[in-house]
N, C-alpha and C. Protein backbone atom coordinates (compact mmCIF):
# COMPACT_ATOMS: atom_id res chain seq x y z
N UNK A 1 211.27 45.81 -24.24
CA UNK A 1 212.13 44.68 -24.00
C UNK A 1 211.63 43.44 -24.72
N UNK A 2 210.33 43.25 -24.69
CA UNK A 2 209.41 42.06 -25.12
C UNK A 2 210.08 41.96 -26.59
N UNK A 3 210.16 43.21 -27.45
CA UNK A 3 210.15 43.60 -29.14
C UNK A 3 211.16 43.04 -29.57
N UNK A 4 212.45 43.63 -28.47
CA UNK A 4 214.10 43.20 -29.10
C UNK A 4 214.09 41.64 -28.73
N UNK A 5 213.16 41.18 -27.89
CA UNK A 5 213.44 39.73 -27.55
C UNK A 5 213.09 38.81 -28.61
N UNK A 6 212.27 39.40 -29.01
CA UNK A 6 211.05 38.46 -30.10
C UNK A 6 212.38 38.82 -31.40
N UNK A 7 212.84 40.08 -31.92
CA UNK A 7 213.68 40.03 -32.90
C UNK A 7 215.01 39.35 -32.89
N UNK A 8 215.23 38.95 -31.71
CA UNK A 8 216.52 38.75 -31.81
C UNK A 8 216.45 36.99 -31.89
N UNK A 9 215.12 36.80 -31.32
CA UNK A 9 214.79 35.45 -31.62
C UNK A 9 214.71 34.84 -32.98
N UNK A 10 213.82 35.94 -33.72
CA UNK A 10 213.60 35.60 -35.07
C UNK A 10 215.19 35.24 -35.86
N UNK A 11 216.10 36.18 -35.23
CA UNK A 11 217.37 36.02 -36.40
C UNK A 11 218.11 35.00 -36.12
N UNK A 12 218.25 34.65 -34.60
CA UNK A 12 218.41 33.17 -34.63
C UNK A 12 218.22 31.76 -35.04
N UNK A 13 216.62 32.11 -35.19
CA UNK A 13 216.29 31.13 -36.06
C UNK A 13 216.31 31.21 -37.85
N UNK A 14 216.89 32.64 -38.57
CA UNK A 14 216.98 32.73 -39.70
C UNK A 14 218.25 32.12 -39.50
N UNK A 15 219.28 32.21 -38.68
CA UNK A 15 220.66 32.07 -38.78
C UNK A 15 220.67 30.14 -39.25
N UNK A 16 219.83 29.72 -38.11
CA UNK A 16 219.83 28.39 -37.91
C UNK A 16 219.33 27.56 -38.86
N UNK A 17 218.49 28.56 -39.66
CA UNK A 17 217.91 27.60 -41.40
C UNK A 17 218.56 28.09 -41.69
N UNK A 18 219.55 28.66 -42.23
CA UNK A 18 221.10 28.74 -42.99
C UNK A 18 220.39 29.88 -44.13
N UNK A 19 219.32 30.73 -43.49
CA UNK A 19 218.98 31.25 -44.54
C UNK A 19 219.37 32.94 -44.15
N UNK A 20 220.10 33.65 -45.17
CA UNK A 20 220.79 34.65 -44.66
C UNK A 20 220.05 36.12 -44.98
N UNK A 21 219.99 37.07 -44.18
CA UNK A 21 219.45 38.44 -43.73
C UNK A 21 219.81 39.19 -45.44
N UNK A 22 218.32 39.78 -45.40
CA UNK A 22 218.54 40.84 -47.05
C UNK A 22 219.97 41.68 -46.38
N UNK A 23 220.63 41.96 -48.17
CA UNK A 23 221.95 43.12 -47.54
C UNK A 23 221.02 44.19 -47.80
N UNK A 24 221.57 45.34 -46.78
CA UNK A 24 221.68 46.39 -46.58
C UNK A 24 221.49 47.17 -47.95
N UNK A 25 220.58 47.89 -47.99
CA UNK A 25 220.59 48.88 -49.02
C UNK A 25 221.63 50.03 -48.99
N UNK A 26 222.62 50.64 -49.92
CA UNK A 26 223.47 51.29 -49.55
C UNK A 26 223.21 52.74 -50.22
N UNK A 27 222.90 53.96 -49.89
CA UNK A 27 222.66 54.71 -51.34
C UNK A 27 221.47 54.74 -52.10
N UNK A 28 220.58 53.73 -52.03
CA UNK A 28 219.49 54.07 -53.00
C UNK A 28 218.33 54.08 -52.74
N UNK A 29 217.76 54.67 -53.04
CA UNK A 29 215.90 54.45 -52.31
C UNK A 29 215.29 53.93 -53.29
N UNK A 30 213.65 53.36 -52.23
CA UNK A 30 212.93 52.82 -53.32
C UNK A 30 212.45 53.36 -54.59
N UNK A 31 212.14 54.99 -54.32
CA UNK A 31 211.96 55.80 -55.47
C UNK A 31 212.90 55.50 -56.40
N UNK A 32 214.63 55.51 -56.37
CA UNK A 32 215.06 54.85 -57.49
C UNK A 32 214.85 54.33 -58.12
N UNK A 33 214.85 53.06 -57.51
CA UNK A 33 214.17 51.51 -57.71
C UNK A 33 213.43 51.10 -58.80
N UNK A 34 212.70 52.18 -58.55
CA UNK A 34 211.27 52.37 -59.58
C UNK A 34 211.37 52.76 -60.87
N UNK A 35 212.44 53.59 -61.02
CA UNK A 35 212.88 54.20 -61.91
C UNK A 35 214.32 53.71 -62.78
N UNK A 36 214.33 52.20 -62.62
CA UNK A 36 215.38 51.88 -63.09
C UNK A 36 215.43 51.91 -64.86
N UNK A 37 214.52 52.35 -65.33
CA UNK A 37 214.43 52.42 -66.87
C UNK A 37 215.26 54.04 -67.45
N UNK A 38 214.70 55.02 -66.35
CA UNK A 38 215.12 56.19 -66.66
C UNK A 38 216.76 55.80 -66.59
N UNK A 39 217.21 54.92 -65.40
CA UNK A 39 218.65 54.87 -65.70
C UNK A 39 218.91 54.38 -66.61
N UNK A 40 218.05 53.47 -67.17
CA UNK A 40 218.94 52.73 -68.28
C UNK A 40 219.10 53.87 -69.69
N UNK A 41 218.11 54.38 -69.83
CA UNK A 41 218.22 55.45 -70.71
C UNK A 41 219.20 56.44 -70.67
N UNK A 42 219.13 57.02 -69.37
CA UNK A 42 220.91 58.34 -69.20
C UNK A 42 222.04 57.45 -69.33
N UNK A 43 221.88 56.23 -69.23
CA UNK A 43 223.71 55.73 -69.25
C UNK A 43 223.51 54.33 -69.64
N UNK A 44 222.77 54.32 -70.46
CA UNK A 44 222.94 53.00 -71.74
C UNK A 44 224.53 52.80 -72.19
N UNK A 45 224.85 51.36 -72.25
CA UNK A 45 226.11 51.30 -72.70
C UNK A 45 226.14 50.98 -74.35
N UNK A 46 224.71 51.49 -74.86
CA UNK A 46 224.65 50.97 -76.32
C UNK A 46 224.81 52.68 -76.74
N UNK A 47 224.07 53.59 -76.28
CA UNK A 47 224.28 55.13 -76.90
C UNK A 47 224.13 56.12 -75.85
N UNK A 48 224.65 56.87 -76.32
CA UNK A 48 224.56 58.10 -75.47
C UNK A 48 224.18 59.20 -76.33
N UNK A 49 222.59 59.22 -75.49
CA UNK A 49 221.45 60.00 -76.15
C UNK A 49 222.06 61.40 -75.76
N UNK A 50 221.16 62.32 -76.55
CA UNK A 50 220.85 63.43 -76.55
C UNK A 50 219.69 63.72 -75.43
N UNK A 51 220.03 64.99 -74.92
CA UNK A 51 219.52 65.19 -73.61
C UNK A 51 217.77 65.64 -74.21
N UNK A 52 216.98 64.82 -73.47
CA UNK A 52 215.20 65.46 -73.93
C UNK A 52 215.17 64.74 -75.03
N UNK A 53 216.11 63.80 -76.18
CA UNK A 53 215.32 63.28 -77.17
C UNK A 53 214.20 62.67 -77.14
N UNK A 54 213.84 61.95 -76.13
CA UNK A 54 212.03 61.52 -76.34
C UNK A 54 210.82 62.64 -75.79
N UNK A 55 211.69 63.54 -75.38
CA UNK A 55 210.54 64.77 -75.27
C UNK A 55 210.03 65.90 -76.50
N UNK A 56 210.84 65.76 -77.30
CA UNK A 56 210.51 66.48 -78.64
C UNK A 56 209.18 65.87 -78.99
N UNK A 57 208.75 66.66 -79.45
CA UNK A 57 207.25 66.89 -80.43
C UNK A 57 207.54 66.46 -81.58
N UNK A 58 208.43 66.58 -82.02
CA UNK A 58 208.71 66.01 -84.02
C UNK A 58 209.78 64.90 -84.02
N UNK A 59 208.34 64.04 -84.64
CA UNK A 59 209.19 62.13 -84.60
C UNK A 59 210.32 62.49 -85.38
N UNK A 60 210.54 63.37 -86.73
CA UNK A 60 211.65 63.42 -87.70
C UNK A 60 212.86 63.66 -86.72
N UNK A 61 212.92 64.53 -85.68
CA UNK A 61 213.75 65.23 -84.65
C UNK A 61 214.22 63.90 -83.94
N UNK A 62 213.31 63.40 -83.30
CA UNK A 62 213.73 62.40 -82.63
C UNK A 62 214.06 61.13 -83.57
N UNK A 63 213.83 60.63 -83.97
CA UNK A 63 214.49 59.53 -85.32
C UNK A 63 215.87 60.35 -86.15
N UNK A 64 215.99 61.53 -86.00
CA UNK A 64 217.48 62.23 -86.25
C UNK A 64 218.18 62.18 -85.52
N UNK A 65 218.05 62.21 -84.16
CA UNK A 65 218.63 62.47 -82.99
C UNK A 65 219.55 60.80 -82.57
N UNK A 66 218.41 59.90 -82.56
CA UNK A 66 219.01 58.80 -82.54
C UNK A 66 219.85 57.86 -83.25
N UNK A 67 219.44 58.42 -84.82
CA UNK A 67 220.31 58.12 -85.30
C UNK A 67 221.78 58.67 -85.56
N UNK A 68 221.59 59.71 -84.97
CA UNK A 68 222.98 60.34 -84.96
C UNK A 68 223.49 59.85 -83.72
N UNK A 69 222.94 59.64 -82.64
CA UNK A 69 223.61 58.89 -81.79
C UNK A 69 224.70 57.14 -82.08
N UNK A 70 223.13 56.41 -82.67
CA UNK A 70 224.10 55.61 -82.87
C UNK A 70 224.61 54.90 -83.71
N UNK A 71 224.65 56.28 -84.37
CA UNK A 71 226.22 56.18 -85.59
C UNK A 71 227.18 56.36 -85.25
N UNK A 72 227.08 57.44 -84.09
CA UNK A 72 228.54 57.81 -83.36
C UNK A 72 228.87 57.09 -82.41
N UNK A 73 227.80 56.04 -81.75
CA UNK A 73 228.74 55.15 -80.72
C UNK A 73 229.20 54.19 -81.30
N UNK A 74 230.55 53.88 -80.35
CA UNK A 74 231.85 53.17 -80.07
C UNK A 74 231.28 51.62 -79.45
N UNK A 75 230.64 51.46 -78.36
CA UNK A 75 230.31 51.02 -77.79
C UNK A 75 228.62 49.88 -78.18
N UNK A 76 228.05 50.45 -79.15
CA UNK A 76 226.80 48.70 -79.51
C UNK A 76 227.17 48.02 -80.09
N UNK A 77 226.46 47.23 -79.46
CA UNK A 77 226.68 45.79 -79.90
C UNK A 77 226.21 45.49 -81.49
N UNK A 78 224.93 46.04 -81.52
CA UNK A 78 224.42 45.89 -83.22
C UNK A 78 224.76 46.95 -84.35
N UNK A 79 224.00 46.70 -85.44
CA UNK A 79 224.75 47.69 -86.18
C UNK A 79 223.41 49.19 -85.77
N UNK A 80 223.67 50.16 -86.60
CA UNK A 80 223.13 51.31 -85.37
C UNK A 80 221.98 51.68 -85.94
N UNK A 81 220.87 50.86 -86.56
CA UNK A 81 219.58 50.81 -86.93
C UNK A 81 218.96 50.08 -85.68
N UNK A 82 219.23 49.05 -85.56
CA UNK A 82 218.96 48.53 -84.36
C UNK A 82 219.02 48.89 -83.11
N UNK A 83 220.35 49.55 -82.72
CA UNK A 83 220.22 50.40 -81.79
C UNK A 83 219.49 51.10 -81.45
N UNK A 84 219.35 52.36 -82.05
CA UNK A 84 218.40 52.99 -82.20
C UNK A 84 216.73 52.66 -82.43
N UNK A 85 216.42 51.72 -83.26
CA UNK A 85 215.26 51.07 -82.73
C UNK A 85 215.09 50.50 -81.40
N UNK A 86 216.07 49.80 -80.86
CA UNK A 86 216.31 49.04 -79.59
C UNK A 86 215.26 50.48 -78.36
N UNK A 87 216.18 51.09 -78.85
CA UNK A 87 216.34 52.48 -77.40
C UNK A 87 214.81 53.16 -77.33
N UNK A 88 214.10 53.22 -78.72
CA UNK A 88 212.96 53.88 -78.92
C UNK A 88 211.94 52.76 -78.38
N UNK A 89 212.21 51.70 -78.70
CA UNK A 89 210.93 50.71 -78.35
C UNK A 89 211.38 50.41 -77.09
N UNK A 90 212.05 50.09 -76.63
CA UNK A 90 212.87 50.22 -75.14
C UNK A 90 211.69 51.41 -74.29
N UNK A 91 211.86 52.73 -74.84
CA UNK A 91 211.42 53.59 -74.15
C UNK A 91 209.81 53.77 -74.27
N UNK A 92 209.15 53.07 -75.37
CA UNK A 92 207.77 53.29 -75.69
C UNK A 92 207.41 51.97 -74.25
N UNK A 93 207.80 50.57 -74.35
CA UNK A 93 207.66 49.67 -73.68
C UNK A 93 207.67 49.90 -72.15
N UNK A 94 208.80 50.66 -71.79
CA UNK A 94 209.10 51.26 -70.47
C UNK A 94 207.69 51.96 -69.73
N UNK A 95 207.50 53.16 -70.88
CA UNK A 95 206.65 53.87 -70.29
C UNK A 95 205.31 53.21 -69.97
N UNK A 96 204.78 52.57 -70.84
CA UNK A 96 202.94 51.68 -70.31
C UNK A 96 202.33 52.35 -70.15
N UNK A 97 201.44 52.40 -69.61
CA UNK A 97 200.30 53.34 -69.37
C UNK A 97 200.39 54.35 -68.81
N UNK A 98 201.38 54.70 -68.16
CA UNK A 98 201.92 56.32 -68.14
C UNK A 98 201.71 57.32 -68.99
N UNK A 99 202.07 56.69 -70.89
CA UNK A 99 202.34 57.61 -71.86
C UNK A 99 201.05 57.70 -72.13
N UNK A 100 201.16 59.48 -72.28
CA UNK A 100 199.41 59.98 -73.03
C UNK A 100 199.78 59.53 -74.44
N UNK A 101 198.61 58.86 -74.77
CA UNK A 101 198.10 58.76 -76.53
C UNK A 101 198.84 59.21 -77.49
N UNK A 102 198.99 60.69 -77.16
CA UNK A 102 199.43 61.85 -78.17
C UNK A 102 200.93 61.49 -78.38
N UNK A 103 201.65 61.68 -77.22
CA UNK A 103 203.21 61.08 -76.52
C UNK A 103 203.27 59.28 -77.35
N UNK A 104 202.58 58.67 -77.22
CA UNK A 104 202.89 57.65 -78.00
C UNK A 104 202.42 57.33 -79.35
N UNK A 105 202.01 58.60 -79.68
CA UNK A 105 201.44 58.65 -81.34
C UNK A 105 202.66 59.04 -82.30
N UNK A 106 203.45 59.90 -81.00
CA UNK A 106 204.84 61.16 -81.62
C UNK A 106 205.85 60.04 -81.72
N UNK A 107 206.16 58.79 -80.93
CA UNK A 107 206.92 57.76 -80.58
C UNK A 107 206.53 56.80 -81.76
N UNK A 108 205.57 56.29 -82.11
CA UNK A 108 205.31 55.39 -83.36
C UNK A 108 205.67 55.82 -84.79
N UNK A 109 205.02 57.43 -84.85
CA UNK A 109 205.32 57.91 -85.88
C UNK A 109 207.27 58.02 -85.97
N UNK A 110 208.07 58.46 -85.36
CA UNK A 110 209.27 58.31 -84.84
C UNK A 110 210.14 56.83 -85.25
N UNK A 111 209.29 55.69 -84.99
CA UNK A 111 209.55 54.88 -85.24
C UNK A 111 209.46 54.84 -86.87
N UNK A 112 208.65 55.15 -87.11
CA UNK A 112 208.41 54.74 -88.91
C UNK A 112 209.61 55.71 -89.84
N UNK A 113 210.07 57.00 -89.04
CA UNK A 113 210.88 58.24 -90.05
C UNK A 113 211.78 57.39 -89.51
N UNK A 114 212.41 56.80 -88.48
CA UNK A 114 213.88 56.10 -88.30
C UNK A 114 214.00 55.01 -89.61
N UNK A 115 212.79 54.20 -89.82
CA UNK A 115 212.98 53.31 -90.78
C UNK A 115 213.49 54.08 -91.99
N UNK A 116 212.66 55.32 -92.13
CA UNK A 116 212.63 55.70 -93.63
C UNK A 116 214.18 56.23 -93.72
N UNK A 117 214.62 57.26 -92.31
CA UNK A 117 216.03 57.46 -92.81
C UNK A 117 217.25 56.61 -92.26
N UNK A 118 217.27 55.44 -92.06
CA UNK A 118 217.91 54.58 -92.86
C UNK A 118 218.07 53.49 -93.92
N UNK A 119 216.77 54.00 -94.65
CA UNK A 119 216.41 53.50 -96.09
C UNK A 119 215.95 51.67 -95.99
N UNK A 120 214.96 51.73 -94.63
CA UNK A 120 214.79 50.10 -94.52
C UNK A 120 213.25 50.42 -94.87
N UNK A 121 212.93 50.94 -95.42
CA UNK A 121 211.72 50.91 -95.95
C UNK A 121 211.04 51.11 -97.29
């Protein structure tokens, strides 16, 4: 009885500094939460990747992959060198100290064959 008294006190007095109660989480957990990069990656409104492209082993694969992506989207804003750089450094940045060495050796190198095949180098 003591617990609900003390809470119900507290919200009175949140009510009374005009300061209003977090909303309700609807649907998502904190594990999401955490993971809001992976969303941005499955449903980017700049491309729509290929499924596992940053899991390939061969930067050429992945710097193909993206750029075939976003040549074919409808939807970026830049022209689709950028994009595609956007999404890769996007995803190197994301990861931090998560990514093993090796995983961000395959991602740099990746970065450099995107330059080469769209001839900005």
């Amino acid at each position: 009885m003591a617990r609900t008294a003390a809470a119900s006190k507290r919200r009175r007095a949140r009510r009374a500094s005009g300061r209003k109660s977090r909303p309700r989480r609807t649907g998502t957990s904190r594990r999401s939460e955490r993971r809001w990069s992976r969303h941005v990656t499955e449903h980017s409104d700049a491309l729509t990747l290929d499924k596992g492209v940053f899991t390939s082993r061969d930067p050429k694969r992945i710097a193909a992959s993206l750029k075939r992506s976003a040549q074919r989207s409808k939807r970026r804003k830049a022209e689709p060198y950028r994009s595609a750089l956007s999404m890769l450094t996007f995803y190197i940045n994301r990861a931090g100290k998560n990514l093993p060495a090796s995983r961000k050796r395959t991602l740099m190198r990746a970065k450099a064959e995107l330059r080469k095949q769209f001839g900005k180098e």
